[in-house]
C-alpha atoms as a PDB file:
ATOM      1  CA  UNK A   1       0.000   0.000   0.000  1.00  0.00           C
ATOM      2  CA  UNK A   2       2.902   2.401   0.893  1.00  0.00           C
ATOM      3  CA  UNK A   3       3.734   1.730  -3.092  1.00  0.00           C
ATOM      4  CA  UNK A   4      -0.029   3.269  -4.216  1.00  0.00           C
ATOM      5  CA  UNK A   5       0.457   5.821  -1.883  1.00  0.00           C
ATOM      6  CA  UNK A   6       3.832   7.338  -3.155  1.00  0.00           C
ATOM      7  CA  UNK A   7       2.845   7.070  -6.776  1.00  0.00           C
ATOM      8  CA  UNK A   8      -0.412   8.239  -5.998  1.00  0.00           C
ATOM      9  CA  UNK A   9       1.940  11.283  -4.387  1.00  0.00           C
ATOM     10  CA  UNK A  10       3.862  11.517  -6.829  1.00  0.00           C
ATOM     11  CA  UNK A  11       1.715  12.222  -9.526  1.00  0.00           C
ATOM     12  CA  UNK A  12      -0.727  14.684  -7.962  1.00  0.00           C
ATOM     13  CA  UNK A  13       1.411  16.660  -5.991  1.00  0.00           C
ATOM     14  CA  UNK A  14       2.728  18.865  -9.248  1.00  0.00           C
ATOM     15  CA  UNK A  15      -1.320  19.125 -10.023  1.00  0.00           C
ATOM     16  CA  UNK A  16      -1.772  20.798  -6.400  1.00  0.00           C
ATOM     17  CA  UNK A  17       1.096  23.179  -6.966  1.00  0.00           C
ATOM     18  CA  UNK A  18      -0.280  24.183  -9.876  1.00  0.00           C
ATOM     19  CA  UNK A  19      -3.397  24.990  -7.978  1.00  0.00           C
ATOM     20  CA  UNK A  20      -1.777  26.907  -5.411  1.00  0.00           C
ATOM     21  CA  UNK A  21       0.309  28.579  -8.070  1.00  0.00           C
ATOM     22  CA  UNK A  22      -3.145  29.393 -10.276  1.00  0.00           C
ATOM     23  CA  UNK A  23      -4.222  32.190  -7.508  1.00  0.00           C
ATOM     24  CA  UNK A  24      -1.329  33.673  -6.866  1.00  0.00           C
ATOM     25  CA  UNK A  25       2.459  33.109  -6.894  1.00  0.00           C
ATOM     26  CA  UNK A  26       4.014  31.191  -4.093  1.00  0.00           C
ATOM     27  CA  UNK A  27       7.696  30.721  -2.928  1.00  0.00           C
ATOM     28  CA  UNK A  28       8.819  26.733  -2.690  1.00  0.00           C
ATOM     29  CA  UNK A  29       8.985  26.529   1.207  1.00  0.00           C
ATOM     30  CA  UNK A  30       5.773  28.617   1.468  1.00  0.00           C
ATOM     31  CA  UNK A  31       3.931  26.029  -0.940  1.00  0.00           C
ATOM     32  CA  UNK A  32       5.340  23.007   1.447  1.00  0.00           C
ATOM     33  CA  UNK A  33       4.065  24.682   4.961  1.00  0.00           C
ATOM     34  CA  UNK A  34       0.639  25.229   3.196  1.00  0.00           C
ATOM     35  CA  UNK A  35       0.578  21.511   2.176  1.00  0.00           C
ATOM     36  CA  UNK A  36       1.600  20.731   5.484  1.00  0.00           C
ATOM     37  CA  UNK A  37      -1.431  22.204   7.192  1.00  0.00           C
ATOM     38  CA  UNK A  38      -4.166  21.353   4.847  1.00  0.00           C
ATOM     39  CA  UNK A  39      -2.989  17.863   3.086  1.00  0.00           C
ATOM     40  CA  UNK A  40      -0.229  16.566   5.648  1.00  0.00           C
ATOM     41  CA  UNK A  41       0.269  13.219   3.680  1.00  0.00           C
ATOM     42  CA  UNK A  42       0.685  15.047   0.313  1.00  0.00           C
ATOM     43  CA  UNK A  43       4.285  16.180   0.372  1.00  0.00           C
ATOM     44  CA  UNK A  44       7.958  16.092   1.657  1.00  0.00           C
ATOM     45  CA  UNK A  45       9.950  19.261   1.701  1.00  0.00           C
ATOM     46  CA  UNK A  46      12.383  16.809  -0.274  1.00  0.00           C
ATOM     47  CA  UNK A  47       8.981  16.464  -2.861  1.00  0.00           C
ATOM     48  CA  UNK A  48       8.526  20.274  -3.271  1.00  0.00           C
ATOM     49  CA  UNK A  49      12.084  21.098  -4.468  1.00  0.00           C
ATOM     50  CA  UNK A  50      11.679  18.280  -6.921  1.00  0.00           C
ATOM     51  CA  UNK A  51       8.749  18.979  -8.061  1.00  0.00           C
ATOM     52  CA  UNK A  52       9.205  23.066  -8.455  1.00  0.00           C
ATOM     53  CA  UNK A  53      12.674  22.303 -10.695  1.00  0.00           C
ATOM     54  CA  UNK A  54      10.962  19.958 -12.649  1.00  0.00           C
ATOM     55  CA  UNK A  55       7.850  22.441 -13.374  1.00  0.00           C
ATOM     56  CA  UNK A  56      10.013  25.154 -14.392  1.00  0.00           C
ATOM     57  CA  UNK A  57      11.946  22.855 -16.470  1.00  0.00           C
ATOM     58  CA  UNK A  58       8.946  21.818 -18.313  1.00  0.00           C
ATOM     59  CA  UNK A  59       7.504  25.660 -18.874  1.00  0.00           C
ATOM     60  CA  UNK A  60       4.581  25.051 -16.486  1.00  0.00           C
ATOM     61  CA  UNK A  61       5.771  27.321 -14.019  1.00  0.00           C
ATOM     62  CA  UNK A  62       8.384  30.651 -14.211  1.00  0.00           C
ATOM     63  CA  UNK A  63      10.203  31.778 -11.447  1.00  0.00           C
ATOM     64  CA  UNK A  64      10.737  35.024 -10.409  1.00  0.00           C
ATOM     65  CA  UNK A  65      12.716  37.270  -7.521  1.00  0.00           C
ATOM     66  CA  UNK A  66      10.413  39.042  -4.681  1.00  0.00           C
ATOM     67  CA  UNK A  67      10.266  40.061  -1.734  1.00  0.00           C
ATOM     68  CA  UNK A  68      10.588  38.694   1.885  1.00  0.00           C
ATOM     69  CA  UNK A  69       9.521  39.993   5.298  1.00  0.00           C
ATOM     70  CA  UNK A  70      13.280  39.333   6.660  1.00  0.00           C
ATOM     71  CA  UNK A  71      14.618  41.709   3.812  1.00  0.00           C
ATOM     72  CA  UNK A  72      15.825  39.101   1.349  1.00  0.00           C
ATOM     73  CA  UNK A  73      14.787  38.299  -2.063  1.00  0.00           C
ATOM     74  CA  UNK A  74      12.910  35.223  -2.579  1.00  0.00           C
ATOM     75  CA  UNK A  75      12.251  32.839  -5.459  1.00  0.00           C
ATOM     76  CA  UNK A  76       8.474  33.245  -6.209  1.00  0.00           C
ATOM     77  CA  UNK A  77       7.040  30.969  -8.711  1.00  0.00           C
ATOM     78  CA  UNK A  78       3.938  31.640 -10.912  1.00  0.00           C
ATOM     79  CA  UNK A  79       2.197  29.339 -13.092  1.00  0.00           C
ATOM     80  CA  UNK A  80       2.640  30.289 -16.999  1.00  0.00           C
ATOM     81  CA  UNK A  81       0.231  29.631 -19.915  1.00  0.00           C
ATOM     82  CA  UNK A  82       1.224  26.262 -20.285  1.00  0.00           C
ATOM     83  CA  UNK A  83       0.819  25.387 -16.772  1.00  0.00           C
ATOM     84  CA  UNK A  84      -2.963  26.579 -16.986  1.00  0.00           C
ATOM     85  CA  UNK A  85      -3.628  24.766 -19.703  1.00  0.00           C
ATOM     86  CA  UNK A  86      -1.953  21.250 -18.268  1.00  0.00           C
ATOM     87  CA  UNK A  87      -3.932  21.758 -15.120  1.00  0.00           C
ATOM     88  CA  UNK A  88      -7.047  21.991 -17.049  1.00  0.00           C
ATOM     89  CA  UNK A  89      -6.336  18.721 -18.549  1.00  0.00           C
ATOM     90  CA  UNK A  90      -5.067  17.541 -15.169  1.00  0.00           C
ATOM     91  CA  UNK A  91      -8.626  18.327 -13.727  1.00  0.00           C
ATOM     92  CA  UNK A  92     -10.647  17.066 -16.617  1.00  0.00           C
ATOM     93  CA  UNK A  93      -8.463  13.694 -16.157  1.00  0.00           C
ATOM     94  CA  UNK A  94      -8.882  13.442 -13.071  1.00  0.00           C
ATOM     95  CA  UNK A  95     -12.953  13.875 -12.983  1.00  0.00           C
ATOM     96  CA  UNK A  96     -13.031  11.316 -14.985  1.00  0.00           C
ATOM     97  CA  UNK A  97     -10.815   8.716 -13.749  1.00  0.00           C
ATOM     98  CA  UNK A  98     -12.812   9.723 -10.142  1.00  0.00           C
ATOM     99  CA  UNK A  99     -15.914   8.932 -11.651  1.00  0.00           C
ATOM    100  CA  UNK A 100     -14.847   5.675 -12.978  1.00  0.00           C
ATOM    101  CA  UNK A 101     -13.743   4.470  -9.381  1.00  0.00           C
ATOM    102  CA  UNK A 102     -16.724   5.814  -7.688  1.00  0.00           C
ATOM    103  CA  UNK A 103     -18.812   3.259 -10.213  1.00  0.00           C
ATOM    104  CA  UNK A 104     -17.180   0.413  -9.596  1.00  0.00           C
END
């Protein structure tokens, strides 16, 4: 089970950062506290980093230099065109495959 619950992990987690990222832009370690608090089993702070290179790799997400309350600049991320449109899929996958479980 701990198997289905990784991959099951694994391949949502860059669908809830995009949803995150979708209202407004986030830094990494900001993302990974909210997670924390409202879907504890959903990441790692080992996840996150993973997960926010390879979205920016891919052109879902673009980073970009703000600011902090301690003074320093931090690495905000906001989701780009392509992102949108690949969580649009995502959720439109998704429904479906949820409605196929719920009928069995």
């Amino acid at each position: 089970m701990e198997k289905v619950k990784s991959d099951l992990r694994r391949a949502i987690l860059p669908f809830l950062i995009l949803s995150l990222l979708k209202e407004k832009p986030w830094y990494a370690y900001g993302v990974a506290l909210h997670l924390q608090k409202i879907a504890p089993n959903a990441c790692r702070n080992c996840d996150i980093s993973t997960v926010f290179t390879r979205l920016a790799k891919d052109g879902l997400i673009s980073p970009t230099n703000g600011p902090s309350p301690q003074g320093k600049c931090r690495l905000y991320y906001q989701i780009t065109p392509s992102g949108a449109n690949a969580l649009e899929q995502f959720y439109e996958e998704f429904n479906l495959w949820h409605t196929y479980v719920m009928e069995v």
